[in-house]
C-alpha atoms as a PDB file:
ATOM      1  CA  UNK A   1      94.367 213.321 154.792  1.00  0.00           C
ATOM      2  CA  UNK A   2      91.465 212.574 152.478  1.00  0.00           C
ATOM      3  CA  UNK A   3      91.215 214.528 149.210  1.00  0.00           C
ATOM      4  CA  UNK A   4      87.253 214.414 147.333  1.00  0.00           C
ATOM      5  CA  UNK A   5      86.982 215.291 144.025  1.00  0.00           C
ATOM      6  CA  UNK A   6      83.612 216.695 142.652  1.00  0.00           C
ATOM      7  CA  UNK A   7      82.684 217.533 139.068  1.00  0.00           C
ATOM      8  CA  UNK A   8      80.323 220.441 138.582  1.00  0.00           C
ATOM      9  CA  UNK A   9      79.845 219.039 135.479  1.00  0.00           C
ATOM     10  CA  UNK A  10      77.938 216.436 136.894  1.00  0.00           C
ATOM     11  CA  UNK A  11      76.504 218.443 140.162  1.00  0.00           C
ATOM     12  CA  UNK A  12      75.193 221.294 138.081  1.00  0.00           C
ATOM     13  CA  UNK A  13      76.079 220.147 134.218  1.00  0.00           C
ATOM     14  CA  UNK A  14      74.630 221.301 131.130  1.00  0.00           C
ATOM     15  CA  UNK A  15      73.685 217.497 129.972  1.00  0.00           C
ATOM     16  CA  UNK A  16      71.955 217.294 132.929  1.00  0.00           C
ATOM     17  CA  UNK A  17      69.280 218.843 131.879  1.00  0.00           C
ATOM     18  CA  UNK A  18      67.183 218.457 128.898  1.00  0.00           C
ATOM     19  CA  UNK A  19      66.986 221.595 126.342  1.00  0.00           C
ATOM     20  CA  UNK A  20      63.723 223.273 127.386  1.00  0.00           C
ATOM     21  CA  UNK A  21      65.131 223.317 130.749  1.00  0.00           C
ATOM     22  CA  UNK A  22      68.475 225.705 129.913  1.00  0.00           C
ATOM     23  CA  UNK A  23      67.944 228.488 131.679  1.00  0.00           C
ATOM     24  CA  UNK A  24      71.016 230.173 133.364  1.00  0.00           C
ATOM     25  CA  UNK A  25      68.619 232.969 134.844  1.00  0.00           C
ATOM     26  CA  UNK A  26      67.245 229.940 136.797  1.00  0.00           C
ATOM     27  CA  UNK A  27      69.965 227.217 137.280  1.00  0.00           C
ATOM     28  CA  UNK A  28      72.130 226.663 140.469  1.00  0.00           C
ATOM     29  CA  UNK A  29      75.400 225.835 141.864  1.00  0.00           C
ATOM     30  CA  UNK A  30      73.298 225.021 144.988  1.00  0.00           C
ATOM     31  CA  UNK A  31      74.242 221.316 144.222  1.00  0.00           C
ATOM     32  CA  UNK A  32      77.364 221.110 143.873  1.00  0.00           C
ATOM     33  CA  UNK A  33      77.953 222.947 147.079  1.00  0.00           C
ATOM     34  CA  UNK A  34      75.950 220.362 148.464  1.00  0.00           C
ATOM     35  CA  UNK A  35      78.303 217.709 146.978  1.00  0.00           C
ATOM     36  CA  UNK A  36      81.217 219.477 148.854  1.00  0.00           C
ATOM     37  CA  UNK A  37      79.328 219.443 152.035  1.00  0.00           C
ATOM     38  CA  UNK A  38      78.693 215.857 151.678  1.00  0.00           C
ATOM     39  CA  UNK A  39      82.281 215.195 151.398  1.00  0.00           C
ATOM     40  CA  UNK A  40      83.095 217.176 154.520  1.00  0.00           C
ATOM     41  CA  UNK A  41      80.561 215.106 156.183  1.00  0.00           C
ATOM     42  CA  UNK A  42      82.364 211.705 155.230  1.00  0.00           C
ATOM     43  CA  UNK A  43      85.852 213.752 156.297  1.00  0.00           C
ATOM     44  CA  UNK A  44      87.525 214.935 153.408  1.00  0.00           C
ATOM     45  CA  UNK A  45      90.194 217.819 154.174  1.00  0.00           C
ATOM     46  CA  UNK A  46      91.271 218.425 151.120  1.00  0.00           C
ATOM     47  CA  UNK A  47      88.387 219.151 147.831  1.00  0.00           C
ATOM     48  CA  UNK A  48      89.215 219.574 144.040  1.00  0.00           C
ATOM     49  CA  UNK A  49      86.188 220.940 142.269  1.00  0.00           C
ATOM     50  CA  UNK A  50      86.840 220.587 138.687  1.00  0.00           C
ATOM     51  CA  UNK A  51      85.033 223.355 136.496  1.00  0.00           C
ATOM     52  CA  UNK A  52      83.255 222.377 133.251  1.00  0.00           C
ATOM     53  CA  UNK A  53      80.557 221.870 131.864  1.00  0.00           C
ATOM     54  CA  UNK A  54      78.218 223.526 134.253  1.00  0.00           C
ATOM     55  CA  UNK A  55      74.801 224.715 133.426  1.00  0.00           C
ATOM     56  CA  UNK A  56      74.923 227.560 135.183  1.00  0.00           C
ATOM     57  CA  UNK A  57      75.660 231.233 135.478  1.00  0.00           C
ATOM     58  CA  UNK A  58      75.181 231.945 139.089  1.00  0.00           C
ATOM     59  CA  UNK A  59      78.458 233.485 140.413  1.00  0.00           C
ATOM     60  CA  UNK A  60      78.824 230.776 143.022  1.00  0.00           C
ATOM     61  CA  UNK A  61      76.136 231.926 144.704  1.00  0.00           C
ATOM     62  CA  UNK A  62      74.344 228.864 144.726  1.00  0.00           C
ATOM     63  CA  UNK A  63      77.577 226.493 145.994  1.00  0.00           C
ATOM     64  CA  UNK A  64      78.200 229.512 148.916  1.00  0.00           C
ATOM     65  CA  UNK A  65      74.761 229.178 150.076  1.00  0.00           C
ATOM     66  CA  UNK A  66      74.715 225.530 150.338  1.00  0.00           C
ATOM     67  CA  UNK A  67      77.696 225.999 152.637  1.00  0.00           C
ATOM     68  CA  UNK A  68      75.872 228.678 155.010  1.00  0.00           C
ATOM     69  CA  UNK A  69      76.108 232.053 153.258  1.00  0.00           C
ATOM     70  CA  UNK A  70      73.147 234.068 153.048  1.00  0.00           C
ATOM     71  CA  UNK A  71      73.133 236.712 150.415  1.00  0.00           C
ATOM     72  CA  UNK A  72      70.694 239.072 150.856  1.00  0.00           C
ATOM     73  CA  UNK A  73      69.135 242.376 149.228  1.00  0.00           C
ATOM     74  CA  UNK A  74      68.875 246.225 149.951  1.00  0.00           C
ATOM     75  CA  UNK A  75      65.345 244.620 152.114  1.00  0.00           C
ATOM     76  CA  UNK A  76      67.620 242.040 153.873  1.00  0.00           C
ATOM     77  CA  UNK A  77      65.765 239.560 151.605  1.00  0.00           C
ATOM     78  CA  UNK A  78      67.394 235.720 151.053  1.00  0.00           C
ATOM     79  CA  UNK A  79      67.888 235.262 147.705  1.00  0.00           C
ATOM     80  CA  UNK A  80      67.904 231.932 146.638  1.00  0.00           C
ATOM     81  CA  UNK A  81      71.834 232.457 144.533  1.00  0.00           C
ATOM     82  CA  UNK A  82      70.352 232.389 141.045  1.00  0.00           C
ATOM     83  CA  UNK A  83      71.780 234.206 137.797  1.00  0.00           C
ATOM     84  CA  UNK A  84      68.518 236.104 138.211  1.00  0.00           C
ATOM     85  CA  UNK A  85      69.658 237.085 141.942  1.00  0.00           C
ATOM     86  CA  UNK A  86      73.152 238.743 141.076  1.00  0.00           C
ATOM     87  CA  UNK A  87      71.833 242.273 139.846  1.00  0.00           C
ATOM     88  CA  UNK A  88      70.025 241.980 143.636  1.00  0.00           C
ATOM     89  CA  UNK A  89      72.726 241.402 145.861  1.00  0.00           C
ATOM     90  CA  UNK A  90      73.446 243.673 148.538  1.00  0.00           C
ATOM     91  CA  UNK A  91      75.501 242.137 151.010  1.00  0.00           C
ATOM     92  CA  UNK A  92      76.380 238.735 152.060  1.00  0.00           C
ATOM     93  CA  UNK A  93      77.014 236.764 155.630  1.00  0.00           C
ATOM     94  CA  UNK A  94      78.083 233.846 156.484  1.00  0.00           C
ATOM     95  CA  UNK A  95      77.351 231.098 158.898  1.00  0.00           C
ATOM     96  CA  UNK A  96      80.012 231.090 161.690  1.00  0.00           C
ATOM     97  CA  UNK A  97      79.559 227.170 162.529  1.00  0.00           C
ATOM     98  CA  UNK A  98      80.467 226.357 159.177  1.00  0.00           C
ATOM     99  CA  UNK A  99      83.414 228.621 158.562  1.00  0.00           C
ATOM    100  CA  UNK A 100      84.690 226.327 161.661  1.00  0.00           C
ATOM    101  CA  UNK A 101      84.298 223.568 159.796  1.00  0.00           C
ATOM    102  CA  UNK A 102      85.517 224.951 156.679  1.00  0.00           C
ATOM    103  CA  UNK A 103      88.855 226.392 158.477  1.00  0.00           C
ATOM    104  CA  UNK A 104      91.069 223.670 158.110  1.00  0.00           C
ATOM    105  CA  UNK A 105      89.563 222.711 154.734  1.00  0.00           C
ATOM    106  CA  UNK A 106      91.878 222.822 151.381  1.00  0.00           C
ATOM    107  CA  UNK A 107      89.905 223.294 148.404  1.00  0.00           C
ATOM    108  CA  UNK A 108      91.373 223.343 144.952  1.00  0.00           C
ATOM    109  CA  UNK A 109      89.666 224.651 141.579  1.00  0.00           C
ATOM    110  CA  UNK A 110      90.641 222.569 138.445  1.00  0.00           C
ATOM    111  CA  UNK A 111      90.426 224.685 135.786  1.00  0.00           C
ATOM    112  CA  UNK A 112      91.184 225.093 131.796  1.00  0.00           C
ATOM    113  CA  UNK A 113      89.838 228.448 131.038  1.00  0.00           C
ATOM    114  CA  UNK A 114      91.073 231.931 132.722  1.00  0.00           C
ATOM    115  CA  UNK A 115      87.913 233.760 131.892  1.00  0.00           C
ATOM    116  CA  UNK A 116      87.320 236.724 133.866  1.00  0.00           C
ATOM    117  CA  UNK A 117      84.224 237.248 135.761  1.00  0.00           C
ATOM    118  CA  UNK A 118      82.623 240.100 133.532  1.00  0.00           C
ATOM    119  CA  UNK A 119      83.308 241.563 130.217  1.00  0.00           C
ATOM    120  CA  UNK A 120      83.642 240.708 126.907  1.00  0.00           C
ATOM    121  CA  UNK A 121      85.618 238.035 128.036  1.00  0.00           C
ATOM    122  CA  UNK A 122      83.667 236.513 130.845  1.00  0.00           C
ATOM    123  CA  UNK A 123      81.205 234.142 132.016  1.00  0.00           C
ATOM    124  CA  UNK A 124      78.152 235.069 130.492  1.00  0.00           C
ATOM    125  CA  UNK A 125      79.330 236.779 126.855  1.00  0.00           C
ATOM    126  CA  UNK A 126      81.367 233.712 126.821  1.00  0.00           C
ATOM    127  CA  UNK A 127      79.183 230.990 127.507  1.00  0.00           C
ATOM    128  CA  UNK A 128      76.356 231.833 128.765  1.00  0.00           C
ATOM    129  CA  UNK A 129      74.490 231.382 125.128  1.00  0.00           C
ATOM    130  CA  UNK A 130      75.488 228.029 124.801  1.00  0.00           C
ATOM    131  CA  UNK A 131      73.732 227.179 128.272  1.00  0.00           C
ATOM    132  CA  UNK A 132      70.217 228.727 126.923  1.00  0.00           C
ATOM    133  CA  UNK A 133      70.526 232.172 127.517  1.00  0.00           C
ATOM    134  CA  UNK A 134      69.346 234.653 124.449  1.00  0.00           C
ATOM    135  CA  UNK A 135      71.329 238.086 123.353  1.00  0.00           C
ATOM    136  CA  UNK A 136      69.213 240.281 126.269  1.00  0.00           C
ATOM    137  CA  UNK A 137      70.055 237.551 128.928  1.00  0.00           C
ATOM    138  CA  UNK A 138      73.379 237.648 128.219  1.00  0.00           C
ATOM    139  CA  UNK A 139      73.863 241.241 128.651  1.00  0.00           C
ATOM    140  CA  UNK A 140      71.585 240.859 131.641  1.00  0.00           C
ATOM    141  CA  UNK A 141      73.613 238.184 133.321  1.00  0.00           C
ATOM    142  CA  UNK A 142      77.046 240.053 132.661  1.00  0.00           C
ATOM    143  CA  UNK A 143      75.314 243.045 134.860  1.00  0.00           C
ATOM    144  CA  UNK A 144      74.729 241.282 137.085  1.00  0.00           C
ATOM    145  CA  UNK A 145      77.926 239.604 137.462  1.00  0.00           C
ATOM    146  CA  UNK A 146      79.795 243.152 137.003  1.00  0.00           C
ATOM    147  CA  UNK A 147      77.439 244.078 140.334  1.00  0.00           C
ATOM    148  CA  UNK A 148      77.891 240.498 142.022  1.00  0.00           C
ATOM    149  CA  UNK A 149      81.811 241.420 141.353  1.00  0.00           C
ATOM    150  CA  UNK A 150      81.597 244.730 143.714  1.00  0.00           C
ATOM    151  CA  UNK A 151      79.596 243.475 146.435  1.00  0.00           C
ATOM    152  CA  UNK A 152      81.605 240.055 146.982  1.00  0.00           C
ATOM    153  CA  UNK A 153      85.176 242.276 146.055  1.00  0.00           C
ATOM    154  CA  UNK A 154      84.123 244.449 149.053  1.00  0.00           C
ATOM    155  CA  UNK A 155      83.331 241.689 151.222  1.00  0.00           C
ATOM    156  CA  UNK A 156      86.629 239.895 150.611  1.00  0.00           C
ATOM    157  CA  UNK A 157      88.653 242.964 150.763  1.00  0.00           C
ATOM    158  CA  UNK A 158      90.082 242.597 147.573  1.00  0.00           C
ATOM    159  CA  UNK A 159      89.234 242.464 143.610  1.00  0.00           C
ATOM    160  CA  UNK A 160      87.889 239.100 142.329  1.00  0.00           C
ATOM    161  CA  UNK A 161      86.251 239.495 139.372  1.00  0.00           C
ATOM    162  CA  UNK A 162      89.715 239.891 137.196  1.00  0.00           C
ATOM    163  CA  UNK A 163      91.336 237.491 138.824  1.00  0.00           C
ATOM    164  CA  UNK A 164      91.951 234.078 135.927  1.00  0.00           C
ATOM    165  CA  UNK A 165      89.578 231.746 136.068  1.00  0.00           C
ATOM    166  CA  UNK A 166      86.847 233.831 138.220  1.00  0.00           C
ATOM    167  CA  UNK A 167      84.731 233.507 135.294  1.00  0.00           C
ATOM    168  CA  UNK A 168      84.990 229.770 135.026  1.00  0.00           C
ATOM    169  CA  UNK A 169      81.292 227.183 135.655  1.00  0.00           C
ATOM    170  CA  UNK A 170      79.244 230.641 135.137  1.00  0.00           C
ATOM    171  CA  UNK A 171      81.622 232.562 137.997  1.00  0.00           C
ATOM    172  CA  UNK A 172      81.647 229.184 140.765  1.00  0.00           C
ATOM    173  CA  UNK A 173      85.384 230.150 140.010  1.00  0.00           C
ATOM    174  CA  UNK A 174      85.383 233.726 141.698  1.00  0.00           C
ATOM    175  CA  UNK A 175      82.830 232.012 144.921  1.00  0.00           C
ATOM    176  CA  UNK A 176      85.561 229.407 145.161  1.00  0.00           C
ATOM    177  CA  UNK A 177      88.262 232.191 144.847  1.00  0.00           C
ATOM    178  CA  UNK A 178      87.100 234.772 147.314  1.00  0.00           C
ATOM    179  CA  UNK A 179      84.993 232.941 149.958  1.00  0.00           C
ATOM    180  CA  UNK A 180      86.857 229.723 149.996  1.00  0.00           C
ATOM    181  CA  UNK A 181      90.596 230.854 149.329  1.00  0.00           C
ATOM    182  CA  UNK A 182      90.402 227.837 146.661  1.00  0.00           C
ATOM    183  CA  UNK A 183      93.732 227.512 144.601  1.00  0.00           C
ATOM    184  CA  UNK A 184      93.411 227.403 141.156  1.00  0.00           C
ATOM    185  CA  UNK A 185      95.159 224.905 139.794  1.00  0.00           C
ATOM    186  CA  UNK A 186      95.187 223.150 135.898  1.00  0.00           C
ATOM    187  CA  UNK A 187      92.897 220.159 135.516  1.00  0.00           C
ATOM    188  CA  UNK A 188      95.404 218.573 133.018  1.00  0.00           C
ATOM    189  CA  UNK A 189      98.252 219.797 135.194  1.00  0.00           C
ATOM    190  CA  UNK A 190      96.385 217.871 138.440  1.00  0.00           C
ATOM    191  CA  UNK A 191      95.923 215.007 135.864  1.00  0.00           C
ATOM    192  CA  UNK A 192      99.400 214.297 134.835  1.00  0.00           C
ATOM    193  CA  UNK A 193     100.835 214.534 138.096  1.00  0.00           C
ATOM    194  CA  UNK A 194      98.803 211.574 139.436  1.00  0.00           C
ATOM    195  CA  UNK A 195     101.040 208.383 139.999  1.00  0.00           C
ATOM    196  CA  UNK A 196      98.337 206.103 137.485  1.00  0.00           C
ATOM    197  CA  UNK A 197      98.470 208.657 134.615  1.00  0.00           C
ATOM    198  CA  UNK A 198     102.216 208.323 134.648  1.00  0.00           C
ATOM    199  CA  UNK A 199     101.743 204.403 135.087  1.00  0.00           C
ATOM    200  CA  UNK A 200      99.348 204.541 132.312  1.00  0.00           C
ATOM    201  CA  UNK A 201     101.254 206.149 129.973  1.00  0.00           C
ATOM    202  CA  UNK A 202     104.440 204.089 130.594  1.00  0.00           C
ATOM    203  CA  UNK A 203     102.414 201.625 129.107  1.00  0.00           C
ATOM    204  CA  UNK A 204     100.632 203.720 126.367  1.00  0.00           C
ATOM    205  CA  UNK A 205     101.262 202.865 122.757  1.00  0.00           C
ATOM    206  CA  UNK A 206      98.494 205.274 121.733  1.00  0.00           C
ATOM    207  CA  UNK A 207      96.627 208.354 123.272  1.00  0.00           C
ATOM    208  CA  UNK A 208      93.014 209.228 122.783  1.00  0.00           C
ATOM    209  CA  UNK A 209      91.700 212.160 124.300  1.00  0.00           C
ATOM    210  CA  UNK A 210      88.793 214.566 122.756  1.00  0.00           C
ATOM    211  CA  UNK A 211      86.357 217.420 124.237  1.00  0.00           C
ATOM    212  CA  UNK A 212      82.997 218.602 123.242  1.00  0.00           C
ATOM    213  CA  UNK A 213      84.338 220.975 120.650  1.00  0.00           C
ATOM    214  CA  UNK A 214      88.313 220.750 118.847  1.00  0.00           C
ATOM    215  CA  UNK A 215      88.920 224.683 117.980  1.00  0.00           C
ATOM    216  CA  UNK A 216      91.645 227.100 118.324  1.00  0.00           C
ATOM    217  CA  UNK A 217      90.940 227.429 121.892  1.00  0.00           C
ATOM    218  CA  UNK A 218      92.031 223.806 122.443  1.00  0.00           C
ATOM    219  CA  UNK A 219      95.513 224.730 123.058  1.00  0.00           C
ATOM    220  CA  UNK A 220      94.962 227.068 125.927  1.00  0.00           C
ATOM    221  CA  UNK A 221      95.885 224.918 128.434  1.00  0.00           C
ATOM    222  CA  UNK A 222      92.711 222.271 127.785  1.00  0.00           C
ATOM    223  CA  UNK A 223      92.940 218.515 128.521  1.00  0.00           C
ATOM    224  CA  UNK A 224      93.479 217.619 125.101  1.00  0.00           C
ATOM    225  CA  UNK A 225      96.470 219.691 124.080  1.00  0.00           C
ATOM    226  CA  UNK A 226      98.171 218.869 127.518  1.00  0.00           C
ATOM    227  CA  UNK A 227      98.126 215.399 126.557  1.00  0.00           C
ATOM    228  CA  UNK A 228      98.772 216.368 122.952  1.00  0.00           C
ATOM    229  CA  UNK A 229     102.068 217.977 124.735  1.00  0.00           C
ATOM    230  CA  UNK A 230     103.207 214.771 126.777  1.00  0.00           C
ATOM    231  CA  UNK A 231     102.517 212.151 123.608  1.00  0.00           C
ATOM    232  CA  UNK A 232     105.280 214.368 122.088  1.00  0.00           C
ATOM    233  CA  UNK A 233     107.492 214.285 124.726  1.00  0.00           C
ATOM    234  CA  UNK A 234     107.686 210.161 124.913  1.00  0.00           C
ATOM    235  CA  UNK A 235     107.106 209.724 121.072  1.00  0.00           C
ATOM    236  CA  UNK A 236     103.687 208.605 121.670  1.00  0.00           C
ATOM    237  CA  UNK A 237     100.956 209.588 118.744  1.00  0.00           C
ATOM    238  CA  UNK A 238      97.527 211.306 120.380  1.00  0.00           C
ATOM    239  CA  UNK A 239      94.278 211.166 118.711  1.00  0.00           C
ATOM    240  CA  UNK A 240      91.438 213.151 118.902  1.00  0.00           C
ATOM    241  CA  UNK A 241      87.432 212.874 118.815  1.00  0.00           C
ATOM    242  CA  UNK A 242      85.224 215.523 119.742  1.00  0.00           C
ATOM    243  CA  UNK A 243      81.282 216.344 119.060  1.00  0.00           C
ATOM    244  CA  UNK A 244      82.613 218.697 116.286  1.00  0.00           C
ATOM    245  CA  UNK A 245      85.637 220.058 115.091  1.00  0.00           C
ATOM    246  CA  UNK A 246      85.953 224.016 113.783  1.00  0.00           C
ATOM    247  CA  UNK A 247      88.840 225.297 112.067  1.00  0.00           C
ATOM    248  CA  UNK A 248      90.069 221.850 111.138  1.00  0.00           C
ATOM    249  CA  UNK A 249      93.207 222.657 109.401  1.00  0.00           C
ATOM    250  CA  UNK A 250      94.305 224.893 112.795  1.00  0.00           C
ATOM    251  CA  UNK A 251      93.240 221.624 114.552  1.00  0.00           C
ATOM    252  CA  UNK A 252      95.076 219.630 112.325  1.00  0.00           C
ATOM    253  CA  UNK A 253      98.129 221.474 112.657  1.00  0.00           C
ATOM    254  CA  UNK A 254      98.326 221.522 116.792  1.00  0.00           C
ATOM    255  CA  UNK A 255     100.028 218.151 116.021  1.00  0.00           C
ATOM    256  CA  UNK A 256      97.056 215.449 116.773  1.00  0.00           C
ATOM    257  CA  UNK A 257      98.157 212.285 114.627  1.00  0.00           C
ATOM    258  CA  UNK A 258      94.116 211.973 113.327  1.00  0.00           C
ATOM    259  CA  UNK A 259      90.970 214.054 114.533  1.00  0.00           C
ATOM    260  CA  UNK A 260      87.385 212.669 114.426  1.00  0.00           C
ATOM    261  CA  UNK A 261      84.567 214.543 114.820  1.00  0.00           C
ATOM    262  CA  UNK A 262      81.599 212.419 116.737  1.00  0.00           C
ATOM    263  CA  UNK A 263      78.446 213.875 115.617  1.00  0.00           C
ATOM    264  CA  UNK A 264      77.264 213.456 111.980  1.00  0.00           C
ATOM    265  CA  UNK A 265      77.042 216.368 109.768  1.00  0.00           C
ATOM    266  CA  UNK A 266      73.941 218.028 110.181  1.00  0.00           C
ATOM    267  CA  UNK A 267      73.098 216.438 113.673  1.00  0.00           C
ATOM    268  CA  UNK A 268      70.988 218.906 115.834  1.00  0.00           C
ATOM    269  CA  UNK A 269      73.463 220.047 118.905  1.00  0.00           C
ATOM    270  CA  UNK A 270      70.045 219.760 121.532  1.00  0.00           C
ATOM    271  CA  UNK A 271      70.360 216.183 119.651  1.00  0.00           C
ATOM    272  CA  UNK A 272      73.969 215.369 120.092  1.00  0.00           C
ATOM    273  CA  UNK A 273      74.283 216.491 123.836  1.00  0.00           C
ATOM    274  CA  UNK A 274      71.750 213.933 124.920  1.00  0.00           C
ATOM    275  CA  UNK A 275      74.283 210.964 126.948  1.00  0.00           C
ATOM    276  CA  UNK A 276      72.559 208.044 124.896  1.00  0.00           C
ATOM    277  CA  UNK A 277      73.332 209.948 121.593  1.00  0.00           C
ATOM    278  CA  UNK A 278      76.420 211.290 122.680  1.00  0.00           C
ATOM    279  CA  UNK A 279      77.418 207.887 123.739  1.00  0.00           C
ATOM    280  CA  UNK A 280      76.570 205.941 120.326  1.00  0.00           C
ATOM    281  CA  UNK A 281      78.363 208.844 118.465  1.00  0.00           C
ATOM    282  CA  UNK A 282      81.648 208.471 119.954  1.00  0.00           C
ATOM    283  CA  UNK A 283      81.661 205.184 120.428  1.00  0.00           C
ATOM    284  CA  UNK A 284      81.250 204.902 116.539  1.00  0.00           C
ATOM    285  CA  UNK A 285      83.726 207.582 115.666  1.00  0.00           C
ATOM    286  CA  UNK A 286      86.469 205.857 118.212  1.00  0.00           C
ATOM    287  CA  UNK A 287      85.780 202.282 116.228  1.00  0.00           C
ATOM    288  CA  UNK A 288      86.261 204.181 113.331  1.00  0.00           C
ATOM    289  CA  UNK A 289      89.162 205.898 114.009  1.00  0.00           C
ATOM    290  CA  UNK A 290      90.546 202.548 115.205  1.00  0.00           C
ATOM    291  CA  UNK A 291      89.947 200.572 112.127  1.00  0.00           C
ATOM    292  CA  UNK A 292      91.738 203.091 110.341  1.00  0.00           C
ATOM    293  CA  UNK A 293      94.810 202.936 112.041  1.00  0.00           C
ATOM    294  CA  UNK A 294      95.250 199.800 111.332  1.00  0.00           C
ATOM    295  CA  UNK A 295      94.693 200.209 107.637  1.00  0.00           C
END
């Protein structure tokens, strides 16, 4: 059995892409989908998709039709799976020769959010903004996702759009979920149960783990309060570094021996995302932190 693991953060990521071009009207999931289907291609059976950091607001379309479904409108028109495309959706089909291939094919979601698909809670009132989209195309995209949700719920036979983690990577989790049966799984769950974490720690005299933002919503099952979790349960102390850090004192108290925030005060965010900044920054908050542990 081979198992492929592909990051939508890096298929269809947000740093990807340089400000101007954050557009979730217009961005795809059309490459990560083909990701997957070059890792069928090279025989994997088993794929974990881990969902993050995407760029996109789609609803999977883009990932389902790089993986042969059409989705079409009331004209029998192909849309081309955009965030602009979901208020348009009529119906969908798929490609029989591929759902061959697909049939024996295990796919797993990694996931640390259980956003729904649509609402107040969901993909686009969530985080759409941060991925470019103003006040109108948020509202806009959640339409469409709310109409996206009825045509792909009938088409699957059952609800999707409530189901946890639907909403997560701009709705890839609800494609993933209804076309592709994909389990849904915890990233930091999938993490800790892999023989070299469990090596690594073994080992580990410190922890240092971090995200792009430390809030209150770090302990919902993210990365950094599962490992936050397992340094307490072998005595080990975890530290923290992240772009920025909100609600410090709530931050503080989750347990994390020290927290660092990465990006200097008063640091544009289009500034701090780029991967050359972004690197320099935590590199010099991690040195840092460092040199004042052993103080």
């Amino acid at each position: 059995m081979s198992t492929a693991f592909v990051e939508t953060a890096l298929a269809a990521g947000l740093t990807q892409l340089e400000p101007e071009e954050r557009n979730p009207m217009l961005t795809t999931t059309y490459g990560t989908g083909e990701t997957v289907k070059a890792a069928l291609a090279a025989g994997a059976t088993t794929v974990v998709i881990g969902l993050g950091g995407s760029s996109t607001n789609d609803g999977g379309m883009g990932f389902a039709s790089a993986l042969g479904y059409r989705f079409v409108d009331d004209k029998g028109r192909v849309l081309e799976g955009r965030g602009c495309d979901l208020e348009k959706v009529a119906c969908l089909f798929p490609d029989r020769g591929m759902q061959k291939r697909l049939a024996g094919v295990r796919f797993v979601a990694a996931c640390d959010v259980a956003s729904p698909l649509y609402g107040k809670q969901g993909a686009a009132w969530v985080f759409a903004a941060q991925k470019g989209a103003s006040a109108r195309q948020v509202e806009k995209l959640d339409d469409g996702l709310k109409h996206y949700d009825e045509v792909l719920s009938r088409y699957c036979g059952k609800e999707i759009g409530r189901l946890p983690g639907s909403g997560a990577a701009g709705g890839l989790g609800a494609a993933l979920l209804g076309l592709f049966h994909a389990e849904m799984e915890s990233g930091i769950r999938l993490l800790l149960q892999t023989d070299c974490f469990r090596i690594a720690l073994e080992r580990a005299d410190l922890i240092l783990t971090g995200e792009g933002c430390l809030d209150v919503q770090t302990s919902m099952g993210k990365v950094a309060s599962g490992l936050l979790e397992e340094g307490r349960k072998r005595g080990i102390p975890v530290c923290a570094v992240a772009g920025c850090v909100k609600n410090r004192r709530e931050v503080e108290r989750m347990g994390f021996h020290t927290v660092w925030a990465a990006s200097p005060e008063g640091m544009p965010h289009s500034m701090a995302m780029r991967p050359d900044v972004a690197k320099e920054n935590i590199c010099r908050a991690v040195a840092g932190m460092l040199s004042s542990l052993r103080e």
